[in-house]
C-alpha atoms as a PDB file:
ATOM      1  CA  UNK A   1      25.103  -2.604   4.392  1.00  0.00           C
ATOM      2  CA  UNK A   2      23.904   0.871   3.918  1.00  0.00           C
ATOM      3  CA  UNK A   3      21.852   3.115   6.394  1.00  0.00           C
ATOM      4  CA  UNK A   4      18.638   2.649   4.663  1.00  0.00           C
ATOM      5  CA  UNK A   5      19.423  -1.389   4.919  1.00  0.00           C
ATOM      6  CA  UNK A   6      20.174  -1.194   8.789  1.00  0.00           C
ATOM      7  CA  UNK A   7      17.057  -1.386  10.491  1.00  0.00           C
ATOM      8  CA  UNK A   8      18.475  -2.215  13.891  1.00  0.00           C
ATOM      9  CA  UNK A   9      18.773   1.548  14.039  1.00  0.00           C
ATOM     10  CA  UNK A  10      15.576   4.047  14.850  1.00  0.00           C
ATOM     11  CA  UNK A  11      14.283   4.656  11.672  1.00  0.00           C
ATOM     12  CA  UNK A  12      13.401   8.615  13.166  1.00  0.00           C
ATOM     13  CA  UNK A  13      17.460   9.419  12.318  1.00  0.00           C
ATOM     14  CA  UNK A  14      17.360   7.934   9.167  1.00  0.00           C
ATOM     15  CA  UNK A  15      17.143  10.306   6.346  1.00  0.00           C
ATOM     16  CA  UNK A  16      14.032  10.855   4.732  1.00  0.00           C
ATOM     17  CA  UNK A  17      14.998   9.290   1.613  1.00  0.00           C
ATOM     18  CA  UNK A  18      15.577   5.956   3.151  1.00  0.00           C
ATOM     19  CA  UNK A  19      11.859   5.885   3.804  1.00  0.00           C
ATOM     20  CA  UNK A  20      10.648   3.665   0.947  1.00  0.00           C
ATOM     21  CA  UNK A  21       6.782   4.374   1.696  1.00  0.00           C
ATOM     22  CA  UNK A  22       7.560   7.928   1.282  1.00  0.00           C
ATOM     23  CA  UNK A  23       9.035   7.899  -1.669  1.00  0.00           C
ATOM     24  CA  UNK A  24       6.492   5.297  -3.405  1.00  0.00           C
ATOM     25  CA  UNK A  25       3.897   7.813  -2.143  1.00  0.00           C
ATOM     26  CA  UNK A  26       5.615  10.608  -3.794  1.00  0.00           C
ATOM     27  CA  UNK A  27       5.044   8.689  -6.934  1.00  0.00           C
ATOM     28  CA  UNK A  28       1.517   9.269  -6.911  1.00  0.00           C
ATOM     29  CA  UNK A  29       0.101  11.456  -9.636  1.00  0.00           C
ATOM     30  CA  UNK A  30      -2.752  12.429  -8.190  1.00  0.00           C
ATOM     31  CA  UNK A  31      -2.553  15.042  -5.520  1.00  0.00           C
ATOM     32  CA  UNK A  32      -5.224  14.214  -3.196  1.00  0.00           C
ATOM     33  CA  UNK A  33      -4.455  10.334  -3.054  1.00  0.00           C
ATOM     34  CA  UNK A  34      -0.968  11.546  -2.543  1.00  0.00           C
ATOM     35  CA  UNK A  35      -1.598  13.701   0.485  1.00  0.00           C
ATOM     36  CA  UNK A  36      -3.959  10.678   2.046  1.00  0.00           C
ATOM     37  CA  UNK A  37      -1.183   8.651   1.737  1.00  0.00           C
ATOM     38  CA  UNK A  38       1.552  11.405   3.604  1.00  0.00           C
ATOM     39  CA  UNK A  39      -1.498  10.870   6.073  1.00  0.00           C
ATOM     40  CA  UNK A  40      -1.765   7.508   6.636  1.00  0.00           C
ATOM     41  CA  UNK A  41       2.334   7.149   6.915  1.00  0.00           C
ATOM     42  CA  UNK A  42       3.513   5.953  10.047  1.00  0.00           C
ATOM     43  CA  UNK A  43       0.560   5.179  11.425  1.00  0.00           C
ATOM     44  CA  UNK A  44       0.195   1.684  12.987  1.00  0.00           C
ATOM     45  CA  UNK A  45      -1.257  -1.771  12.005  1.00  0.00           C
ATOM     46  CA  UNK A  46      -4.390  -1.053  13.791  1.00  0.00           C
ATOM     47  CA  UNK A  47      -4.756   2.273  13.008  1.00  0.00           C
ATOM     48  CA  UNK A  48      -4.303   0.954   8.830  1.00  0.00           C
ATOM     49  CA  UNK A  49      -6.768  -1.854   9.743  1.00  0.00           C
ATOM     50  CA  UNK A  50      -9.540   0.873  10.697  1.00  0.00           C
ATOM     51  CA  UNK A  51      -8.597   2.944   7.488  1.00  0.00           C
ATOM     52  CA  UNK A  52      -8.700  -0.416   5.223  1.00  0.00           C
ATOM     53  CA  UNK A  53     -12.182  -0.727   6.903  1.00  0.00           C
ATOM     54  CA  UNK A  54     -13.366   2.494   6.482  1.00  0.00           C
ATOM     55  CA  UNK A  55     -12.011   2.634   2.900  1.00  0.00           C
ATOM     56  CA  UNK A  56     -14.234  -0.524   2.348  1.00  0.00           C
ATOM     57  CA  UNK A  57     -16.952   1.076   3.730  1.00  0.00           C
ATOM     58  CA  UNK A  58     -17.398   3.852   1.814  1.00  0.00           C
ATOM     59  CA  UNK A  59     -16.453   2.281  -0.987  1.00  0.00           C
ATOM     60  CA  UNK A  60     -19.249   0.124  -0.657  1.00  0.00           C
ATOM     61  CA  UNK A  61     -21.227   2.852  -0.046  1.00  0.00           C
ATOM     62  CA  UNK A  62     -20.257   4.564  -3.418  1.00  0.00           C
ATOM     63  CA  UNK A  63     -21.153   0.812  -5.105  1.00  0.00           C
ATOM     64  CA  UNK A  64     -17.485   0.355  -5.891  1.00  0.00           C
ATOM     65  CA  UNK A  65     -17.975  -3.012  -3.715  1.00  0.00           C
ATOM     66  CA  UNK A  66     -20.975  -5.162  -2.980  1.00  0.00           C
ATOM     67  CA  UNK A  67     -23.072  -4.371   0.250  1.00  0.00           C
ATOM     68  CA  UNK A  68     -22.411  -7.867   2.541  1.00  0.00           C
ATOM     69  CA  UNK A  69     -25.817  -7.324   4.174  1.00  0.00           C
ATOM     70  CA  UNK A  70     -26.941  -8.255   0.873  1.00  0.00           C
ATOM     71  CA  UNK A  71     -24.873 -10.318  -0.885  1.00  0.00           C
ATOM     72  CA  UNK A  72     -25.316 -13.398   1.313  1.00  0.00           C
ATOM     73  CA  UNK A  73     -21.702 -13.138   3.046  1.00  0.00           C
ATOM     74  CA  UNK A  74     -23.753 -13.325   6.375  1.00  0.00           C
END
Protein backbone atom coordinates (compact mmCIF):
# COMPACT_ATOMS: atom_id res chain seq x y z
CA UNK A 1 0.00 0.00 0.00
CA UNK A 2 1.46 3.29 -0.87
CA UNK A 3 1.28 6.66 1.12
CA UNK A 4 -1.30 8.17 -1.03
CA UNK A 5 -3.43 4.70 -0.39
CA UNK A 6 -3.00 4.92 3.53
CA UNK A 7 -5.54 7.07 4.76
CA UNK A 8 -5.27 6.03 8.38
CA UNK A 9 -2.54 8.64 8.32
CA UNK A 10 -3.29 12.71 8.49
CA UNK A 11 -3.64 13.54 5.12
CA UNK A 12 -1.75 17.27 6.21
CA UNK A 13 1.85 15.08 5.91
CA UNK A 14 0.99 13.58 2.88
CA UNK A 15 2.60 15.07 -0.09
CA UNK A 16 0.76 17.28 -2.18
CA UNK A 17 0.64 15.03 -5.01
CA UNK A 18 -1.26 12.40 -3.19
CA UNK A 19 -4.11 14.88 -3.08
CA UNK A 20 -6.30 13.61 -5.93
CA UNK A 21 -8.74 16.78 -5.80
CA UNK A 22 -5.77 18.84 -6.33
CA UNK A 23 -4.50 17.42 -9.03
CA UNK A 24 -8.01 16.90 -10.94
CA UNK A 25 -8.34 20.65 -10.24
CA UNK A 26 -5.09 21.36 -11.80
CA UNK A 27 -6.59 19.85 -14.86
CA UNK A 28 -8.82 22.59 -15.39
CA UNK A 29 -8.23 24.74 -18.43
CA UNK A 30 -9.79 27.54 -17.49
CA UNK A 31 -8.07 29.74 -14.99
CA UNK A 32 -10.75 31.22 -13.04
CA UNK A 33 -12.78 27.86 -12.53
CA UNK A 34 -9.42 26.55 -11.59
CA UNK A 35 -8.64 29.00 -8.84
CA UNK A 36 -12.52 28.54 -7.44
CA UNK A 37 -11.79 25.17 -7.21
CA UNK A 38 -8.05 25.70 -5.15
CA UNK A 39 -10.82 27.66 -3.12
CA UNK A 40 -13.30 25.43 -2.38
CA UNK A 41 -10.52 22.52 -1.48
CA UNK A 42 -10.65 21.32 1.86
CA UNK A 43 -13.45 22.88 2.84
CA UNK A 44 -16.15 20.76 4.56
CA UNK A 45 -19.47 19.00 3.61
CA UNK A 46 -21.43 21.85 4.87
CA UNK A 47 -19.43 24.44 3.82
CA UNK A 48 -19.71 22.55 -0.15
CA UNK A 49 -23.47 22.22 0.58
CA UNK A 50 -23.76 26.20 0.93
CA UNK A 51 -21.47 26.65 -2.24
CA UNK A 52 -23.65 23.89 -4.26
CA UNK A 53 -26.54 26.19 -3.09
CA UNK A 54 -25.24 29.29 -3.89
CA UNK A 55 -23.91 27.98 -7.24
CA UNK A 56 -27.64 27.01 -7.90
CA UNK A 57 -28.67 30.18 -7.04
CA UNK A 58 -27.02 32.25 -9.18
CA UNK A 59 -27.19 30.06 -11.70
CA UNK A 60 -30.73 30.34 -11.64
CA UNK A 61 -30.41 33.75 -11.51
CA UNK A 62 -28.33 33.88 -14.81
CA UNK A 63 -31.39 31.44 -16.36
CA UNK A 64 -28.92 28.59 -16.57
CA UNK A 65 -31.68 26.73 -14.27
CA UNK A 66 -35.39 27.21 -13.84
CA UNK A 67 -36.62 29.65 -11.01
CA UNK A 68 -38.62 26.96 -8.42
CA UNK A 69 -40.88 29.83 -7.34
CA UNK A 70 -42.12 29.39 -10.70
CA UNK A 71 -41.86 26.25 -12.00
CA UNK A 72 -44.38 24.58 -9.69
CA UNK A 73 -41.64 22.66 -7.46
CA UNK A 74 -43.50 24.36 -4.47
Amino acid sequence: MTDCENRAVNLDYLPRSCDHDLLLANQIMSSPLRHLLHLALGLSTESMDLLTALTDRLRTAEGALPDPATSGEF
